[in-house]
Protein backbone atom coordinates (compact mmCIF):
# COMPACT_ATOMS: atom_id res chain seq x y z
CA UNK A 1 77.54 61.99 -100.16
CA UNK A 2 78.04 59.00 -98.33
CA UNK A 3 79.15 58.36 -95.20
CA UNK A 4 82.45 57.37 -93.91
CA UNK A 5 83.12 53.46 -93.78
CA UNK A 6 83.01 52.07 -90.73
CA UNK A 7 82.45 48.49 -89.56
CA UNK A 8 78.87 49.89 -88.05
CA UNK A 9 78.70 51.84 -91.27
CA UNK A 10 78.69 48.62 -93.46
CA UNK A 11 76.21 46.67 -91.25
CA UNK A 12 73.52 49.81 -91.54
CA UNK A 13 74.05 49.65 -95.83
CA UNK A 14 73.76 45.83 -95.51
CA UNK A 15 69.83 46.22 -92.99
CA UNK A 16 69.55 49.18 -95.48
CA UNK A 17 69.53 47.31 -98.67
CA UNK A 18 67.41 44.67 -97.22
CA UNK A 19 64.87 46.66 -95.70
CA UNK A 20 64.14 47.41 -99.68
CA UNK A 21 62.81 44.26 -99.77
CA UNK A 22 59.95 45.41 -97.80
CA UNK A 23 58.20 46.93 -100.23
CA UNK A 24 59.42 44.86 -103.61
CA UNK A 25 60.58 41.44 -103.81
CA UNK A 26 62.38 41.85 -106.98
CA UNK A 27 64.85 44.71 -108.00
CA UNK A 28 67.32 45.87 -110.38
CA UNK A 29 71.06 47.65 -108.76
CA UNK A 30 69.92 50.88 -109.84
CA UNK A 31 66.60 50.86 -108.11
CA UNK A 32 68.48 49.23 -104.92
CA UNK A 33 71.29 52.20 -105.28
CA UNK A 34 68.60 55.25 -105.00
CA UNK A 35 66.64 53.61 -102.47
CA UNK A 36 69.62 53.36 -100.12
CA UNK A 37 71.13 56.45 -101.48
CA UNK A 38 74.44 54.73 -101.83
CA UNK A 39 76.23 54.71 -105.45
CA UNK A 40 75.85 51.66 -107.78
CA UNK A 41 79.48 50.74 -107.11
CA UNK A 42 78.78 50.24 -103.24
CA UNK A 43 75.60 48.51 -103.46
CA UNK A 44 76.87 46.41 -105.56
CA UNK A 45 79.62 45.64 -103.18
CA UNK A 46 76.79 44.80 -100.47
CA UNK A 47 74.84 43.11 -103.03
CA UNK A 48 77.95 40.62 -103.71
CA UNK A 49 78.47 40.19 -99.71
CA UNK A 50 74.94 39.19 -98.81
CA UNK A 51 74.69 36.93 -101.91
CA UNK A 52 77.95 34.77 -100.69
CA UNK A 53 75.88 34.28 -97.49
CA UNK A 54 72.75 33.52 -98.89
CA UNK A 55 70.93 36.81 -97.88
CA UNK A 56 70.40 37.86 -101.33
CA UNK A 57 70.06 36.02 -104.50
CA UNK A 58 70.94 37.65 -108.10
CA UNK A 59 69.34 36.04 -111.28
CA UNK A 60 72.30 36.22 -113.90
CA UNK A 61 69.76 36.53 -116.63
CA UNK A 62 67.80 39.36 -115.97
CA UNK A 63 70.25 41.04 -113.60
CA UNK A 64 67.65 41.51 -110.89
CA UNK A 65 67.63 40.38 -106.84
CA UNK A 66 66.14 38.98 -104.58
CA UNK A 67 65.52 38.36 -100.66
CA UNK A 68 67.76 34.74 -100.64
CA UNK A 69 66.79 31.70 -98.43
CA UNK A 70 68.85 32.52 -95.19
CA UNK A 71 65.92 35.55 -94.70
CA UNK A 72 63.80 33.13 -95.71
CA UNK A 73 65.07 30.57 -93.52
CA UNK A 74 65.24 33.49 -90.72
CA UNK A 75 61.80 34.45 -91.40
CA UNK A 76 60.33 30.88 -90.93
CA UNK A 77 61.49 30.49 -87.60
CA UNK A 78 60.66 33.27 -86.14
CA UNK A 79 57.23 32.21 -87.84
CA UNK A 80 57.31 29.29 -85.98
CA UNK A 81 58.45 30.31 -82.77
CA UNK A 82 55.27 33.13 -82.61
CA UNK A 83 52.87 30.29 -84.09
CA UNK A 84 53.97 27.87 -80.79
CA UNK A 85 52.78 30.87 -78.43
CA UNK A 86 49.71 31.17 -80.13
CA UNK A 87 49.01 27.78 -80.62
CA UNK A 88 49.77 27.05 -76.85
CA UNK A 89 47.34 30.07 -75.50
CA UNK A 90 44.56 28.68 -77.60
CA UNK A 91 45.03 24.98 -77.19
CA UNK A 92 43.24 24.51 -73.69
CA UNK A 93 40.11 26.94 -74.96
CA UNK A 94 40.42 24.64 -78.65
CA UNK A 95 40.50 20.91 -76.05
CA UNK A 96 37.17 22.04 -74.19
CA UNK A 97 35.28 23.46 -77.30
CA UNK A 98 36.65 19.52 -78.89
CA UNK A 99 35.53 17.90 -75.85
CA UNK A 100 31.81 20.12 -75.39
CA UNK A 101 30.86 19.06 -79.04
CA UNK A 102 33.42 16.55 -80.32
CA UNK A 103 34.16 18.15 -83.50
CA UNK A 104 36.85 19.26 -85.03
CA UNK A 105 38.69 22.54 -83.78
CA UNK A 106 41.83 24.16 -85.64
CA UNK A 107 43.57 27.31 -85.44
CA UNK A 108 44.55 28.79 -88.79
CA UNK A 109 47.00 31.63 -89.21
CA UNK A 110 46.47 34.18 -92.63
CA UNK A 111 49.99 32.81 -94.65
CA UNK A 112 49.97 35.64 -97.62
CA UNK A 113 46.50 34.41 -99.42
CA UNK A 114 46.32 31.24 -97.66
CA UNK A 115 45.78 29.97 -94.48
CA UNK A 116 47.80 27.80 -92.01
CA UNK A 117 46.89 25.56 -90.06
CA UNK A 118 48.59 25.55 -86.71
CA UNK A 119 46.56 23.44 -84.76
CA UNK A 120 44.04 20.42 -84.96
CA UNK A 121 42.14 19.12 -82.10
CA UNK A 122 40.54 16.17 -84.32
CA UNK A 123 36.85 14.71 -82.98
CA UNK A 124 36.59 10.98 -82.26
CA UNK A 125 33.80 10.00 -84.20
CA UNK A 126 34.54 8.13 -87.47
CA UNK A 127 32.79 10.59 -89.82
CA UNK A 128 35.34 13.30 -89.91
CA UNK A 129 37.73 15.75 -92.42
CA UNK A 130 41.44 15.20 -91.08
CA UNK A 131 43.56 18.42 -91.74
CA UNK A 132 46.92 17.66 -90.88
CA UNK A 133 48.81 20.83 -88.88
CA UNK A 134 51.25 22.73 -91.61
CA UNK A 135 48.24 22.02 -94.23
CA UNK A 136 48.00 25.39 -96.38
CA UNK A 137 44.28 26.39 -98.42
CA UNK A 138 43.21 29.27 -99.94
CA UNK A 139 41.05 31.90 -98.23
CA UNK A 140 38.21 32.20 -100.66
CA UNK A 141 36.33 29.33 -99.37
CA UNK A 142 35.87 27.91 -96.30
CA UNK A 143 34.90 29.80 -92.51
CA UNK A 144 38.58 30.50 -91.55
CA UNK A 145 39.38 32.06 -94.32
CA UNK A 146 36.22 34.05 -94.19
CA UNK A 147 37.24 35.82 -91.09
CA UNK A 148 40.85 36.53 -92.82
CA UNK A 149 39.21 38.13 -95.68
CA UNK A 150 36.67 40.11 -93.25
CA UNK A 151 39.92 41.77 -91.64
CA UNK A 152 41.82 42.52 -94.49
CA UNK A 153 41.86 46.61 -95.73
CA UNK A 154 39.86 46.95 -99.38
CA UNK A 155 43.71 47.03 -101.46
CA UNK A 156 44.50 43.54 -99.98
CA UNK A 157 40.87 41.89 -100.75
CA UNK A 158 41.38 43.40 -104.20
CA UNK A 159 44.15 41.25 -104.83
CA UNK A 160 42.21 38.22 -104.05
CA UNK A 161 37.94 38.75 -105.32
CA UNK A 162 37.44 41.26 -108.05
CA UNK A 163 33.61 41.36 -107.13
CA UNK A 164 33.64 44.25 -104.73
CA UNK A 165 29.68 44.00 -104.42
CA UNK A 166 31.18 41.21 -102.12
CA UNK A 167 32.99 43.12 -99.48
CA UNK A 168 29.96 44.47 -97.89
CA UNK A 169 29.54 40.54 -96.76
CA UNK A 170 33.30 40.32 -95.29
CA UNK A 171 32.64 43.51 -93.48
CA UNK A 172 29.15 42.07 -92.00
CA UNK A 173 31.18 39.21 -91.34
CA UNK A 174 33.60 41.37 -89.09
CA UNK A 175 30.83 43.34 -87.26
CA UNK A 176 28.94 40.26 -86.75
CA UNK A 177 32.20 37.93 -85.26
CA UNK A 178 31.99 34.96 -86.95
CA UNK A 179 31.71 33.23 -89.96
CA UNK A 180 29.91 30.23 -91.20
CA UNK A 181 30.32 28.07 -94.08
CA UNK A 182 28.22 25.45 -95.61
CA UNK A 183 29.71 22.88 -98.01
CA UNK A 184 31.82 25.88 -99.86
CA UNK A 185 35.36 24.33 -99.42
CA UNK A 186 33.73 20.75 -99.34
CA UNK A 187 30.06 19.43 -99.94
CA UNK A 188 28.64 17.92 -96.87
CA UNK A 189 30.93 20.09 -94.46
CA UNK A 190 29.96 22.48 -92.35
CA UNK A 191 32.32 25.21 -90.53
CA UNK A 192 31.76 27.98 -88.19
CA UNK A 193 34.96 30.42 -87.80
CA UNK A 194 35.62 33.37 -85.15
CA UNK A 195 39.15 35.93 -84.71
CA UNK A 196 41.44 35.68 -82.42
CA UNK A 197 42.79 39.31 -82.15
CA UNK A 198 45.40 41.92 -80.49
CA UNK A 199 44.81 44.45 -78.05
CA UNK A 200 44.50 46.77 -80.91
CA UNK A 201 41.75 44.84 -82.58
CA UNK A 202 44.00 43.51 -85.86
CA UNK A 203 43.28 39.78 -86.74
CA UNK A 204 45.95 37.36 -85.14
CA UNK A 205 44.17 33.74 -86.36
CA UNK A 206 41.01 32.63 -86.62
CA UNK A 207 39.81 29.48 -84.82
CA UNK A 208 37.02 26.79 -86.16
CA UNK A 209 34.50 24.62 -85.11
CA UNK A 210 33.98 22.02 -87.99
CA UNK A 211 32.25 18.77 -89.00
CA UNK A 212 29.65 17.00 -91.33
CA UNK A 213 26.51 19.11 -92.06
CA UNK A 214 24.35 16.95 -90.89
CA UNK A 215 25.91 17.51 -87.54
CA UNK A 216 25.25 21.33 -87.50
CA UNK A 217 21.30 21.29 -87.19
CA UNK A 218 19.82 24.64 -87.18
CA UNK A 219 18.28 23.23 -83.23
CA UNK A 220 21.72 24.15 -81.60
CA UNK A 221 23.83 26.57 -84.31
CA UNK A 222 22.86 29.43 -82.63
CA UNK A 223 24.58 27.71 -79.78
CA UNK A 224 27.62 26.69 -81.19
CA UNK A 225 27.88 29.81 -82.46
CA UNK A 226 27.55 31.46 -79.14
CA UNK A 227 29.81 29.14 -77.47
CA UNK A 228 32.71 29.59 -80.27
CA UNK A 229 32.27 33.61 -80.42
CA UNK A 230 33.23 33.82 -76.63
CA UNK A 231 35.77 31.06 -77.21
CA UNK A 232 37.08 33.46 -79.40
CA UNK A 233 37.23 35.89 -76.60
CA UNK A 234 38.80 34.35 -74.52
CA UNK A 235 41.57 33.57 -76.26
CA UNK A 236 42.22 36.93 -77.99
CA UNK A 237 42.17 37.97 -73.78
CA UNK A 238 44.93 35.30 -73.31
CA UNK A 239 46.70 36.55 -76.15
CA UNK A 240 47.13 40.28 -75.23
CA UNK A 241 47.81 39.23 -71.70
CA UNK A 242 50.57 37.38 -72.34
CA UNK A 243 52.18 39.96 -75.39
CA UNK A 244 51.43 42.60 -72.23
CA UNK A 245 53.33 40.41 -69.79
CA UNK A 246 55.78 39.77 -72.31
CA UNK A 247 56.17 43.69 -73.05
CA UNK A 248 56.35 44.36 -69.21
CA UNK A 249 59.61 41.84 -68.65
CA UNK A 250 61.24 43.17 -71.43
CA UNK A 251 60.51 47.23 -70.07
């Protein structure tokens, strides 16, 4: 039975029918109704609320929902606002890494099975691949994405290669901490990726180092590589000190 309304009441129904959005994007009234546990009749009242403000969206054809562009809206920003504290605890590490071998750096964050870019540091030679920040690729090719992949459980890499013979390389990819990439997303371009994680070791972004081939001569990749892995470290330290700071104030 349900509980008496209440003003409180309504707005736990409302974050209740939401929250079902968690684990489907799109559903019909009656799945919505024995999720929640409240009768078709009041979810349907919800439903009708939370469409008029945008926070659901029903398609009149089918007679299913949907999470509506105000949580998308919502969603973004928040998105935004956690990407500028990122991308401001890597840029210094990203500036000297630009300035030590004046290539290109950028900071990618995993954006369902693409990546983001969130910051560019570009290098100042004329031979050069301009990503622009808010530029979206896929992860199957390309360093960055590489890393994603490599810390990603086996149910999410499913959705994306269907050559599991090809996980043992992700998970070498992990151990090792880094990635590397030769002319895969584009020929004559040469990449070398490391994470940027929490204090509980899951993947926050990945960072790259990135330029023409011809650039990347086997004399100093074991270098680079070097000097980008403990980039990497440092600013997956930077990270958790600042989320542990941030944790502290708000105790």
């Amino acid at each position: 039975m349900e509980r008496q309304n209440s003003p409180t009441r309504s707005v736990e129904r409302a974050l209740d029918i939401l929250e079902c959005f968690m684990d489907k994007d799109v559903m019909i009234l009656l799945e919505i109704a024995e999720k929640t546990g409240l009768s078709s009749s009041t979810a349907l009242r919800i439903l009708q609320a939370l469409a008029e403000h945008d926070f659901i969206v029903k398609n009149t054809q089918d007679k299913t929902y949907r999470l509506g562009n105000k949580i998308l809206w919502l969603a973004e920003r928040m998105s935004r606002e956690s990407h500028e504290e990122l991308r401001k605890t890597a840029y210094m590490y990203m500036l000297a890494m630009n300035e030590k071998y004046n290539e290109d750096v950028r900071l990618f964050v995993p954006d369902g099975h693409s990546k983001l870019c969130i910051e560019s540091i570009e290098s100042r030679r004329e031979l050069r691949q301009v990503v622009l920040v808010g530029t979206r690729h896929d992860l199957i090719r390309g360093a960055a994405g590489k890393i994603m992949i490599a810390y990603m459980n086996d149910s999410d890499r499913r959705r994306l290669i269907e050559d599991e013979s090809l996980f043992k390389m992700y998970d070498s990819v992990k151990e090792a901490g880094y990635a590397i990439s030769n002319g895969e997303r584009e020929q004559g371009l040469f990449g070398i990726a490391v994470p940027v994680t929490d204090a509980e070791g899951r993947l926050v972004a990945a960072v790259s180092l990135s330029g023409p081939s011809v650039r990347f001569s086997s004399d100093d990749l074991k270098e680079r590589i070097n000097a980008m892995t403990e980039m990497g470290k440092k600013i997956s330290a930077a990270w958790q000190r600042r989320n542990q700071e941030v944790q502290e104030m708000g105790a």
